[in-house]
N, C-alpha and C. Protein backbone atom coordinates (compact mmCIF):
# COMPACT_ATOMS: atom_id res chain seq x y z
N UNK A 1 -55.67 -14.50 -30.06
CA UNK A 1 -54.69 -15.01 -29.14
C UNK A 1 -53.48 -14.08 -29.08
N UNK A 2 -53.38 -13.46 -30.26
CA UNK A 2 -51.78 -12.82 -30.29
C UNK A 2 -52.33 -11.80 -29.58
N UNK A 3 -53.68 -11.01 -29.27
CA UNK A 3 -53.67 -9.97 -28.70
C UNK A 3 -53.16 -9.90 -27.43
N UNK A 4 -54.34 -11.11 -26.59
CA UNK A 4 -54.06 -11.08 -25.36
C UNK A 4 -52.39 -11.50 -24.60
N UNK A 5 -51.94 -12.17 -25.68
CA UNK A 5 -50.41 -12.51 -25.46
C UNK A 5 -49.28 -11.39 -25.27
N UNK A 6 -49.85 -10.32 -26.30
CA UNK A 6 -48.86 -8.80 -26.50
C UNK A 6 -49.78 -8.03 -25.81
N UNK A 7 -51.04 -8.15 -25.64
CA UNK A 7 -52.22 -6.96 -24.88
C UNK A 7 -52.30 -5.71 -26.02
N UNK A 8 -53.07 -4.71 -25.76
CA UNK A 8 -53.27 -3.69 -25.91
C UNK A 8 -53.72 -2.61 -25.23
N UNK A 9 -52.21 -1.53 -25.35
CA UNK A 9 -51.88 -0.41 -24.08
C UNK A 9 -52.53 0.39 -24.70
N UNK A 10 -53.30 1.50 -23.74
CA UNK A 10 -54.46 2.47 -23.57
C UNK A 10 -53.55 3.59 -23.55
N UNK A 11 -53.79 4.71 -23.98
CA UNK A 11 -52.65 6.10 -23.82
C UNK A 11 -52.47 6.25 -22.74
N UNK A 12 -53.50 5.78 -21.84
CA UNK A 12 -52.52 6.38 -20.33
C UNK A 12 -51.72 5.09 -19.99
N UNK A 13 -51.21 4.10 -20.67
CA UNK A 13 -50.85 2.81 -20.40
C UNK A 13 -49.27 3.36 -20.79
N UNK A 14 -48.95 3.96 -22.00
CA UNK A 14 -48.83 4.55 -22.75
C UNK A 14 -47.55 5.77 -22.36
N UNK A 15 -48.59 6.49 -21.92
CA UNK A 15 -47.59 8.01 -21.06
C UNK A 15 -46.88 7.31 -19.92
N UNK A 16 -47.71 6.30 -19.50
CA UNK A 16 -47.00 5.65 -17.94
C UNK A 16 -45.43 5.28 -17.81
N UNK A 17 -45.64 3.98 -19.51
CA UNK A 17 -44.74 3.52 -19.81
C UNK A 17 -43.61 4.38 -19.93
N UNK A 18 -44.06 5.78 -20.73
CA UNK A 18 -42.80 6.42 -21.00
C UNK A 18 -41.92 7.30 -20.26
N UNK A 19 -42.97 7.74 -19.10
CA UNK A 19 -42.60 8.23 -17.80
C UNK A 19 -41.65 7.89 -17.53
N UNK A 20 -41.82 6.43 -17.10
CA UNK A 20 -41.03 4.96 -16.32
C UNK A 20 -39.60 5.34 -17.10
N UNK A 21 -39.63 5.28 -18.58
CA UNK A 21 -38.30 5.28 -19.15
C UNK A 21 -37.61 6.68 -19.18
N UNK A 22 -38.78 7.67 -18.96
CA UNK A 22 -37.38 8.82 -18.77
C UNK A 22 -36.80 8.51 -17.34
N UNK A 23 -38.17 8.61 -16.67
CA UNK A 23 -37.40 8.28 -14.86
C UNK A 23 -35.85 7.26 -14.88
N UNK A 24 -36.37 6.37 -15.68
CA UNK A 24 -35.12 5.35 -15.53
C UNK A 24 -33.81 6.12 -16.44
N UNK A 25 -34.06 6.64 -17.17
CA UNK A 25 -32.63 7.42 -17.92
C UNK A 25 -32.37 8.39 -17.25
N UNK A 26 -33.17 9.26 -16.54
CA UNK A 26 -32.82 10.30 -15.49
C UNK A 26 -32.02 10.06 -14.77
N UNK A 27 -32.29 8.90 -14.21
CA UNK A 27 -31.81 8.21 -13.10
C UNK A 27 -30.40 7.56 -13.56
N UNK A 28 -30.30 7.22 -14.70
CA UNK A 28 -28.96 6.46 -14.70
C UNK A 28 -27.88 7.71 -15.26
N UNK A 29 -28.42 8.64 -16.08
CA UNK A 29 -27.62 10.01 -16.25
C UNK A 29 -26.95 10.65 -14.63
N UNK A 30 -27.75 10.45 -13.69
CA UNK A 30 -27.16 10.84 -12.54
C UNK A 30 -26.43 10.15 -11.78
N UNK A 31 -27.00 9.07 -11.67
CA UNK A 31 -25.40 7.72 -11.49
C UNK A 31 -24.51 8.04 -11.79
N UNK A 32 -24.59 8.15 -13.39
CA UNK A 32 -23.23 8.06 -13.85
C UNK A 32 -22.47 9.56 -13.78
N UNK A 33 -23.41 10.41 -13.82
CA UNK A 33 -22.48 11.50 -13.52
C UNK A 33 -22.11 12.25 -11.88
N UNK A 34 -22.66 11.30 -10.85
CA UNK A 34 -22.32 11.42 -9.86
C UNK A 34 -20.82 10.70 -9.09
N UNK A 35 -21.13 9.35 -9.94
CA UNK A 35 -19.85 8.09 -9.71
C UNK A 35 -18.61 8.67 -10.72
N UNK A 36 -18.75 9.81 -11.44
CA UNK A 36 -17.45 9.66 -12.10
C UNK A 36 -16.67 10.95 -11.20
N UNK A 37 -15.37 10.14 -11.18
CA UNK A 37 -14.65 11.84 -10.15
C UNK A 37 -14.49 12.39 -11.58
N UNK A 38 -14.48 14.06 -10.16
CA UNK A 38 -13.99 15.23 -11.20
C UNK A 38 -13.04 15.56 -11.06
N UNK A 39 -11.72 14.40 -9.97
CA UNK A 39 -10.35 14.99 -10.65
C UNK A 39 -9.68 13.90 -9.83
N UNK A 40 -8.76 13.26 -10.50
CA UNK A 40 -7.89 11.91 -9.94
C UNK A 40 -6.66 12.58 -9.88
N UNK A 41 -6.29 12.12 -8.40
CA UNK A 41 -4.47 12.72 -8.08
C UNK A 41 -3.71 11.99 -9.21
N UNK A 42 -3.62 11.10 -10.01
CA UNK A 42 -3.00 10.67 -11.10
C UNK A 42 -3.26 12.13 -11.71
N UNK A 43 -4.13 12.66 -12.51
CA UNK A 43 -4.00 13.75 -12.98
C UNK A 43 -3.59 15.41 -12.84
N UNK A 44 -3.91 15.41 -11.45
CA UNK A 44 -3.67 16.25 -10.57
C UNK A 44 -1.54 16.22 -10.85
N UNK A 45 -1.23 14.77 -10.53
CA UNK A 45 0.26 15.06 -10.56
C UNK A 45 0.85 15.24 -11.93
N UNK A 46 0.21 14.53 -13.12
CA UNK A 46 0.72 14.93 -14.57
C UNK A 46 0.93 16.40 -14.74
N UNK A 47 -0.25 17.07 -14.14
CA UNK A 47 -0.36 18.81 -14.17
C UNK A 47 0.63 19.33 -13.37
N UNK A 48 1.28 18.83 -12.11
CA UNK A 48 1.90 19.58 -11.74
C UNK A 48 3.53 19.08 -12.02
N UNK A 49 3.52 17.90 -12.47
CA UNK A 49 4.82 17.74 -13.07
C UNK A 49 5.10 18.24 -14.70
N UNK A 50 4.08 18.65 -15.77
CA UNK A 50 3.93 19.41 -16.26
C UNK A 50 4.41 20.87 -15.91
N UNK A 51 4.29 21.60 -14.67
CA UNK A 51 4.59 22.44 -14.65
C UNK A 51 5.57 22.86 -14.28
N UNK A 52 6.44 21.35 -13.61
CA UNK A 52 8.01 21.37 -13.11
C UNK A 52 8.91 21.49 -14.43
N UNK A 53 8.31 21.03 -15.08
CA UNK A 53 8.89 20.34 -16.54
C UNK A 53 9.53 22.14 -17.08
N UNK A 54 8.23 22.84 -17.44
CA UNK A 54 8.33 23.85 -17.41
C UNK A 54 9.18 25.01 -16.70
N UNK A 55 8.61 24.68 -15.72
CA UNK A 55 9.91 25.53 -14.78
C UNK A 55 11.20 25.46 -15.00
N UNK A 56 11.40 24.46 -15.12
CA UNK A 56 12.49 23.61 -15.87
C UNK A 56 13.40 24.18 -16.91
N UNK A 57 12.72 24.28 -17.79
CA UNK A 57 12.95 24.84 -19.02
C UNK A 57 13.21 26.26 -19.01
N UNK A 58 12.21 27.12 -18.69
CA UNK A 58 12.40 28.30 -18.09
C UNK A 58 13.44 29.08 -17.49
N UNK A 59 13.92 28.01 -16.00
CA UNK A 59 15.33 28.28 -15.44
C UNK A 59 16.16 28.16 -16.20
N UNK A 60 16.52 27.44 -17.34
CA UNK A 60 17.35 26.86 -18.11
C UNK A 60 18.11 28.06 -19.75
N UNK A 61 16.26 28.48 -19.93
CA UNK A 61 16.71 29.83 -21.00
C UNK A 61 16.63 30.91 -20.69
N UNK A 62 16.06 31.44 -19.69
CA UNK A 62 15.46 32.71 -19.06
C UNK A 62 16.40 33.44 -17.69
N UNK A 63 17.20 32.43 -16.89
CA UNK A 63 17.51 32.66 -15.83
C UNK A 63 19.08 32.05 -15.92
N UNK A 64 19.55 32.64 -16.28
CA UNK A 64 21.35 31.90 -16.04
C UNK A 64 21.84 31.77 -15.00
N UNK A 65 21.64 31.72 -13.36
CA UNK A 65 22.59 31.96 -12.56
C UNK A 65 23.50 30.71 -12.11
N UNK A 66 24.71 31.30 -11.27
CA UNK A 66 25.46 30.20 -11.08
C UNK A 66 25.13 29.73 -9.82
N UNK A 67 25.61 28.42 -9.79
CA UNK A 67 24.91 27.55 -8.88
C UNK A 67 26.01 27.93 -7.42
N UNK A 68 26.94 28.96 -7.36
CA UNK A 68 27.16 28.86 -5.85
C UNK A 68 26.46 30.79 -5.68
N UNK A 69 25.27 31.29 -6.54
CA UNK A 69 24.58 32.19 -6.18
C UNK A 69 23.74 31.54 -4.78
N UNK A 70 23.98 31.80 -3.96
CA UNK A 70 22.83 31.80 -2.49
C UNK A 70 21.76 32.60 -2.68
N UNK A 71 20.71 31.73 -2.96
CA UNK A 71 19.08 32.26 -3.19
C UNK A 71 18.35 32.62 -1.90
N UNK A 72 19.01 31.78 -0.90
CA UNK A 72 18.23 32.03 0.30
C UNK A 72 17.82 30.91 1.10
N UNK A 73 17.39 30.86 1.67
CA UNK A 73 16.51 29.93 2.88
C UNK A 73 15.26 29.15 1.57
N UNK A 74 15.38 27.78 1.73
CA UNK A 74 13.83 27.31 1.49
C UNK A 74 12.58 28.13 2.38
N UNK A 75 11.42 28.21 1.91
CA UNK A 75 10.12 28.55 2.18
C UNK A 75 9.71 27.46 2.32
N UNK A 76 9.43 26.40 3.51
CA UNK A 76 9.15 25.29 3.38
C UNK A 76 7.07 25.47 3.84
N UNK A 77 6.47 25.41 3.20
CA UNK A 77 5.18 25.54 3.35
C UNK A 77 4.64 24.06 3.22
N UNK A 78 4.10 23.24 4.19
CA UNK A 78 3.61 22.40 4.25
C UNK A 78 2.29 22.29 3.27
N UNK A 79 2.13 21.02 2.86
CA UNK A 79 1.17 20.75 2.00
C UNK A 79 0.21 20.46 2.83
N UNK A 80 -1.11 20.56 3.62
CA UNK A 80 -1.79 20.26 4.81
C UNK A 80 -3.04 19.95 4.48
N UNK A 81 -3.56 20.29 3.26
CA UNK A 81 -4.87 19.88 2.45
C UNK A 81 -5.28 20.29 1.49
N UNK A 82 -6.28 20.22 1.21
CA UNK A 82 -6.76 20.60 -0.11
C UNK A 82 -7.00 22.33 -0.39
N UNK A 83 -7.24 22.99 0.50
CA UNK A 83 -7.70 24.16 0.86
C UNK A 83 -6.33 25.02 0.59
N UNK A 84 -5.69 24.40 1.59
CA UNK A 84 -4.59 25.17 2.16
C UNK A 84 -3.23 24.80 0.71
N UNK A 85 -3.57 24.15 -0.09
CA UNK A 85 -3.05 24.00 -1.41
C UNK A 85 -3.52 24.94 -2.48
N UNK A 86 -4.75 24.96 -2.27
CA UNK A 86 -5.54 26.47 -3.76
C UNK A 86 -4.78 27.26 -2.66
N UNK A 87 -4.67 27.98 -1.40
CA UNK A 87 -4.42 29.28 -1.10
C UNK A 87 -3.04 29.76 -1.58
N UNK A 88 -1.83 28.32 -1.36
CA UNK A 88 -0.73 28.78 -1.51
C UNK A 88 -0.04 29.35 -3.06
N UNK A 89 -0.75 28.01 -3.32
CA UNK A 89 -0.69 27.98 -5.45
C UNK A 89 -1.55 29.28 -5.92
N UNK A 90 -2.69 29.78 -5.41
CA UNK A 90 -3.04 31.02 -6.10
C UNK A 90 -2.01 32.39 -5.35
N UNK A 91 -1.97 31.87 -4.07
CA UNK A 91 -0.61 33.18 -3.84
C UNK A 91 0.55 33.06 -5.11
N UNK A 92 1.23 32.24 -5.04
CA UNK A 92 2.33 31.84 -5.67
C UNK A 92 1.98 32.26 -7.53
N UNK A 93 0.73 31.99 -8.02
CA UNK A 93 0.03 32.76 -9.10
C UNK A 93 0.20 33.95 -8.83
N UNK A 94 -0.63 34.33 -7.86
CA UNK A 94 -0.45 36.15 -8.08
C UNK A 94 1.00 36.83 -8.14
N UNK A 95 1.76 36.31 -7.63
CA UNK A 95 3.23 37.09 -6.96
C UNK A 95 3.76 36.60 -8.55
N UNK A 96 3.45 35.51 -9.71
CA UNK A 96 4.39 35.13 -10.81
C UNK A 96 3.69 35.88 -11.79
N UNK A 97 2.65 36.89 -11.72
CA UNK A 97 1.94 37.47 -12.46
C UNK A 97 2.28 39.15 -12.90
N UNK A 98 3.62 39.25 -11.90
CA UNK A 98 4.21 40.22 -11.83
C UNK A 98 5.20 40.70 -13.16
N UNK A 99 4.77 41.82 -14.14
CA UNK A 99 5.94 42.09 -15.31
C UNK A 99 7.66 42.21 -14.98
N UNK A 100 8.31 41.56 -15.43
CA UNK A 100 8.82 41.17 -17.04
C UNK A 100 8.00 39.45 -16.54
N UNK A 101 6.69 39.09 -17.30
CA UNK A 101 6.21 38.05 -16.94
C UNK A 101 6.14 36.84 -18.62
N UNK A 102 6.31 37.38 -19.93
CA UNK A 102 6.07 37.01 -20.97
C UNK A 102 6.30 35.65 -21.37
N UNK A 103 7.85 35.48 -20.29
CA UNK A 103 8.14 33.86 -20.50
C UNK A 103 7.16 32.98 -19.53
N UNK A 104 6.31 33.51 -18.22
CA UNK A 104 5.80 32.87 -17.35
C UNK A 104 4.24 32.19 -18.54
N UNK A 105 4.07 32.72 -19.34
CA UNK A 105 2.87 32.90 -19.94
C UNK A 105 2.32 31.50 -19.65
N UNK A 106 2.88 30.57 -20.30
CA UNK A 106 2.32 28.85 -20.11
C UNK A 106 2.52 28.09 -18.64
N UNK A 107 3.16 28.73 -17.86
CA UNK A 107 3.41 28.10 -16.20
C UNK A 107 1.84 28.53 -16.12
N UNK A 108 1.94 30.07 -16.21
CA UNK A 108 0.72 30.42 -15.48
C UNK A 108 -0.46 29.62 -16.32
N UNK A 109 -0.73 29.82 -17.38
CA UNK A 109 -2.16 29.19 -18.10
C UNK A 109 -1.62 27.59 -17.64
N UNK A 110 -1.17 26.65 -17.26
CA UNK A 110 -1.13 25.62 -16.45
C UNK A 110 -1.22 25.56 -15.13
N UNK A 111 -0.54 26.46 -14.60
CA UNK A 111 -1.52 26.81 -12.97
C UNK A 111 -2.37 27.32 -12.91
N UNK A 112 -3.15 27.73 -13.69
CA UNK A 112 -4.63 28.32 -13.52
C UNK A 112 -5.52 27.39 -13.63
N UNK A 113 -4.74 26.10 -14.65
CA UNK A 113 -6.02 24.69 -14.84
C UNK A 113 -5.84 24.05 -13.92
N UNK A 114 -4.24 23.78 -13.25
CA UNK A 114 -4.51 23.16 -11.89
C UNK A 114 -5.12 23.73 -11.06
N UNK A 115 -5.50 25.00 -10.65
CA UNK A 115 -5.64 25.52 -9.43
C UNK A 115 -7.54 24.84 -9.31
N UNK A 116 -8.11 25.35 -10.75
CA UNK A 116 -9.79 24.81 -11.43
C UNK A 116 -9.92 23.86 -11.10
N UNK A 117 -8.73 22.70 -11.23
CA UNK A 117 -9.68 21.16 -11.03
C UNK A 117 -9.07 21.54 -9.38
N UNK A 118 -7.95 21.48 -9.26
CA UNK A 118 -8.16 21.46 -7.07
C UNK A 118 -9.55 22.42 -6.72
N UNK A 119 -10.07 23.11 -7.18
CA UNK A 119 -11.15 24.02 -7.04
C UNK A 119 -12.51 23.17 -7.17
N UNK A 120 -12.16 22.84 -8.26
CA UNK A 120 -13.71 21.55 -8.94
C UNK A 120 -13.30 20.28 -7.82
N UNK A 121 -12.69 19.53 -7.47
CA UNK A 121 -12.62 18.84 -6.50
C UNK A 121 -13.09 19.19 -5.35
N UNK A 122 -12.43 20.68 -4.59
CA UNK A 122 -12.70 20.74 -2.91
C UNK A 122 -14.04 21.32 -2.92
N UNK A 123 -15.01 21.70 -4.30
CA UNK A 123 -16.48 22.00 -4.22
C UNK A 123 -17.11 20.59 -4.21
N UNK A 124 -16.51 19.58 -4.57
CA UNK A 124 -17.14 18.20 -4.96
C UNK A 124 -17.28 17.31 -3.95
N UNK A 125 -16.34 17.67 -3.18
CA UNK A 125 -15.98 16.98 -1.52
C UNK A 125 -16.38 18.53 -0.60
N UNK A 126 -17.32 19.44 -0.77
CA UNK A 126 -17.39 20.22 0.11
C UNK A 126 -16.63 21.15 1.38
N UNK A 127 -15.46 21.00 0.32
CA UNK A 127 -14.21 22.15 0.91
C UNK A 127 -15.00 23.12 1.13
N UNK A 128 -14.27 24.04 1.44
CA UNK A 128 -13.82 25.44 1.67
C UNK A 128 -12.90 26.34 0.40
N UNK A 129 -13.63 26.93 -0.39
CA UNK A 129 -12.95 27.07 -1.10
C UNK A 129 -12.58 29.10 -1.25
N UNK A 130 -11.16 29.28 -0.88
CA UNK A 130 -10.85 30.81 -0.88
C UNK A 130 -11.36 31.43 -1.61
N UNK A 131 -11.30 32.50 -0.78
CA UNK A 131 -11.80 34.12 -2.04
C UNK A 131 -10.50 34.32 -3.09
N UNK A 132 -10.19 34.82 -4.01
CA UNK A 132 -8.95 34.94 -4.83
C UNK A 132 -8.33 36.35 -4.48
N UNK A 133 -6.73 36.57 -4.22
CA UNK A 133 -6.55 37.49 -3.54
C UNK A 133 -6.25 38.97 -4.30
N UNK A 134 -6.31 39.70 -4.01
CA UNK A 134 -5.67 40.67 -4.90
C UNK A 134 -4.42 40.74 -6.03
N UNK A 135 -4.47 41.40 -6.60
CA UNK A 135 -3.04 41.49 -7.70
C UNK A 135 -2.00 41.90 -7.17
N UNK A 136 -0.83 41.63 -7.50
CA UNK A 136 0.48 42.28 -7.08
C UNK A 136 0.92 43.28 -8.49
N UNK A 137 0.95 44.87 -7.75
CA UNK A 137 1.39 45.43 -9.28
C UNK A 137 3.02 45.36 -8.60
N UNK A 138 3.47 46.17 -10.30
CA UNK A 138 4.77 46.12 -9.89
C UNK A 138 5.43 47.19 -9.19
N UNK A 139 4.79 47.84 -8.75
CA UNK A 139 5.62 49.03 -7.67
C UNK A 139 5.53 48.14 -6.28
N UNK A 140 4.80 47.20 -6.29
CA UNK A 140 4.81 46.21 -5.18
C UNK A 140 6.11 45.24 -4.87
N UNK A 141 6.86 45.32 -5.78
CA UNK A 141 8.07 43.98 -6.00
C UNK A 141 9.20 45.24 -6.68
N UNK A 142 10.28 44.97 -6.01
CA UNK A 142 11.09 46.13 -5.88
C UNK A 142 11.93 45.50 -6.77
N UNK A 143 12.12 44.07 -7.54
CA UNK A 143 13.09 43.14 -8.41
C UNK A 143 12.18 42.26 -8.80
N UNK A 144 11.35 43.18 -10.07
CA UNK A 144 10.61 41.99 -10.06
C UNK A 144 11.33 40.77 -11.15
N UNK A 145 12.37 40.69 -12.04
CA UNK A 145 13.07 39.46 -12.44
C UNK A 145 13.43 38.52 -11.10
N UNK A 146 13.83 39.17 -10.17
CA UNK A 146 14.25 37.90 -9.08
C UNK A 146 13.22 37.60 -8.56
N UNK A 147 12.48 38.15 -8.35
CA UNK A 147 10.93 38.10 -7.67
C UNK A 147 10.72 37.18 -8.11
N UNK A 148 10.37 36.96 -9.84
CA UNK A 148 9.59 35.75 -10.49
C UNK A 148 10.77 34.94 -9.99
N UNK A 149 11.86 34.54 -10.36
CA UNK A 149 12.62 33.75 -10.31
C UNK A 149 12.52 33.29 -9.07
N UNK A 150 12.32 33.62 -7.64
CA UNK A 150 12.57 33.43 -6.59
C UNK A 150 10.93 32.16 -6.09
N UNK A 151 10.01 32.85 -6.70
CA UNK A 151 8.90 32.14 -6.82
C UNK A 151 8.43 31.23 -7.74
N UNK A 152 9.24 31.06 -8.69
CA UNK A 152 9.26 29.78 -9.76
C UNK A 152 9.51 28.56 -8.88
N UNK A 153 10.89 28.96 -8.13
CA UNK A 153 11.46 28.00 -7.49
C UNK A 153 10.70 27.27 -6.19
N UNK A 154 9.79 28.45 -5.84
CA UNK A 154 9.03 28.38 -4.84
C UNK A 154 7.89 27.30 -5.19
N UNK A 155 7.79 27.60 -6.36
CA UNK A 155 6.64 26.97 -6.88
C UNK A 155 7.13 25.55 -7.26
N UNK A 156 8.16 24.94 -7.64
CA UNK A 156 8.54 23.99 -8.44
C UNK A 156 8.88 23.30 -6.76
N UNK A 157 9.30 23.92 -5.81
CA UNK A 157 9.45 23.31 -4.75
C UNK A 157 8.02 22.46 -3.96
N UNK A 158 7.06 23.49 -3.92
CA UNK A 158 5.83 23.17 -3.72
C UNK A 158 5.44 21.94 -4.40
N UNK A 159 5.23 22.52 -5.82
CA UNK A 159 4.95 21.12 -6.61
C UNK A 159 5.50 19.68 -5.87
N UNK A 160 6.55 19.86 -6.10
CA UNK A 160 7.32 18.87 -5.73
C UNK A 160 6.71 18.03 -4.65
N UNK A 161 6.91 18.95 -4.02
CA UNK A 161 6.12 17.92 -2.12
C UNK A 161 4.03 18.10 -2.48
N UNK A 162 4.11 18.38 -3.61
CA UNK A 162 2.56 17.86 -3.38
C UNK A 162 2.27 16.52 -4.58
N UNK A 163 2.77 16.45 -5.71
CA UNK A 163 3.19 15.46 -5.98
C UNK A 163 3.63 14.31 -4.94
N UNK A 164 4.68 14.01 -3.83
CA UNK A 164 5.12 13.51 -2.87
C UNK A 164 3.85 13.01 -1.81
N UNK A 165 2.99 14.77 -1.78
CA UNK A 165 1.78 14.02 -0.44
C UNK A 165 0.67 14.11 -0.95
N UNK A 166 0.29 13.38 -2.44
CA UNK A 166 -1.13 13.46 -3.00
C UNK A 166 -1.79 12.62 -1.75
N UNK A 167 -2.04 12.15 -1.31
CA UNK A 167 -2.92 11.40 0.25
C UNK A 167 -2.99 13.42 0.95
N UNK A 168 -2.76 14.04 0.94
CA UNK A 168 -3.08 15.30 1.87
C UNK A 168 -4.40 15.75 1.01
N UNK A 169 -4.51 15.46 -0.20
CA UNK A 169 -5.39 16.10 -0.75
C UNK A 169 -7.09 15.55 -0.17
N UNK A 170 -6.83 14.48 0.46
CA UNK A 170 -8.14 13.85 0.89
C UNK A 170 -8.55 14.37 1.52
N UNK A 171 -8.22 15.55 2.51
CA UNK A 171 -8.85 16.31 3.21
C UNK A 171 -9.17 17.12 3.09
N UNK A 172 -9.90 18.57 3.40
CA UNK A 172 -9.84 20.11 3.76
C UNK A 172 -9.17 20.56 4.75
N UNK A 173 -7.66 20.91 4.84
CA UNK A 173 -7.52 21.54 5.79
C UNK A 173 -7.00 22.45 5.03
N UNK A 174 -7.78 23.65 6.08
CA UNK A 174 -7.19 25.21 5.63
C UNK A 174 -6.27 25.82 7.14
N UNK A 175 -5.71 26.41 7.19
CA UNK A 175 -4.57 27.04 7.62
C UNK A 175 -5.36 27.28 8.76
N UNK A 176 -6.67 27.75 9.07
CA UNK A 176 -7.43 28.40 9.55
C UNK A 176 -8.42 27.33 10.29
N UNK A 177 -8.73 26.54 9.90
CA UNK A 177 -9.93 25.65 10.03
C UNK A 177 -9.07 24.15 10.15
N UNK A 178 -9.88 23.40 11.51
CA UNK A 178 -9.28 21.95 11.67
C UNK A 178 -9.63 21.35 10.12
N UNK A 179 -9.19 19.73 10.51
CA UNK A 179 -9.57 19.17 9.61
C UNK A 179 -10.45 18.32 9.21
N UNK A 180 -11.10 18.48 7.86
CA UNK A 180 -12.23 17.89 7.52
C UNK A 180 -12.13 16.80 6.55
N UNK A 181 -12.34 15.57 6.96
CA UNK A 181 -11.74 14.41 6.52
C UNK A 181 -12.62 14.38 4.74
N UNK A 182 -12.61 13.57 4.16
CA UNK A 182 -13.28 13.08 2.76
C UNK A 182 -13.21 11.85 2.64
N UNK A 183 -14.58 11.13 2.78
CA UNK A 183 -14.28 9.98 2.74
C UNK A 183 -15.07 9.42 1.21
């Protein structure tokens, strides 16, 4: 009685069964690693207020000037998508990559992890994702202390308004190309 109650499985009864259970763990390994994002604007803004923080600090030991020095005109560069966010932030990388750079050392190794996950995101949602542009040496930047300085600010400005329009990031728009929604 106990047989026919529990049965008795045949090896190909056997391999079937176990098939079934990789299929089914296959299957739930990809669920779950399909349903989890690979980057939440909650995190996205810790990183870049992280890097205000920084900037921060930076202006504070590195850069003394007085506050009725006239820096210039804002660079007001719209935040317009996801695309058009890696292009500006890796410009804004290359141009802070410029020597006397030693204090930039941790801005930059923090904009390089932001730039990865906006990168790992707009491949995940099927952006468009830029070529990386050339280097700036320094016979290219005629000051390069104000240079960095001028683009810290640039950068901490940026931050700022993308922090402000995390909703822009839902899209692809590149400078170049309409826009491509993410839903």
């Amino acid at each position: 009685m106990m047989k026919l109650l529990y049965g008795t499985y045949s090896t190909s009864q056997k391999k079937m069964q176990s098939s079934l259970i990789f299929c089914f763990l296959i299957t739930a390994l990809v669920a779950v690693s399909v349903s989890r994002p690979t980057a939440t604007e909650e995190r996205i803004r810790i990183m870049a207020r992280t890097i205000m923080t920084r900037i921060k600090k930076i202006k504070d030991e590195h850069f003394q000037m007085s506050p009725e020095i006239d820096i210039g005109p804002d660079i007001d560069t719209p935040v317009d998508g996801l695309t058009s966010v890696i292009v500006h932030l890796s410009y804004l990388q290359l141009r802070l990559q410029v020597p006397p750079a030693q204090h930039l050392q941790q801005v930059l190794v923090d904009l390089e992890t932001l730039l990865r996950t906006l990168e790992g995101l707009a491949v995940s949602h099927g952006c468009p994702v830029p070529n990386p542009e050339t280097p700036v040496y320094k016979d290219e930047t005629a000051f390069p202390v104000t240079s960095n300085y001028l683009y810290l600010l640039e950068l901490q400005r940026y931050l700022e308004k993308l922090c402000l329009n995390m909703d822009k990031l839902k899209w692809c728009k590149d400078t170049d190309v309409a826009k491509t929604y993410i839903f």
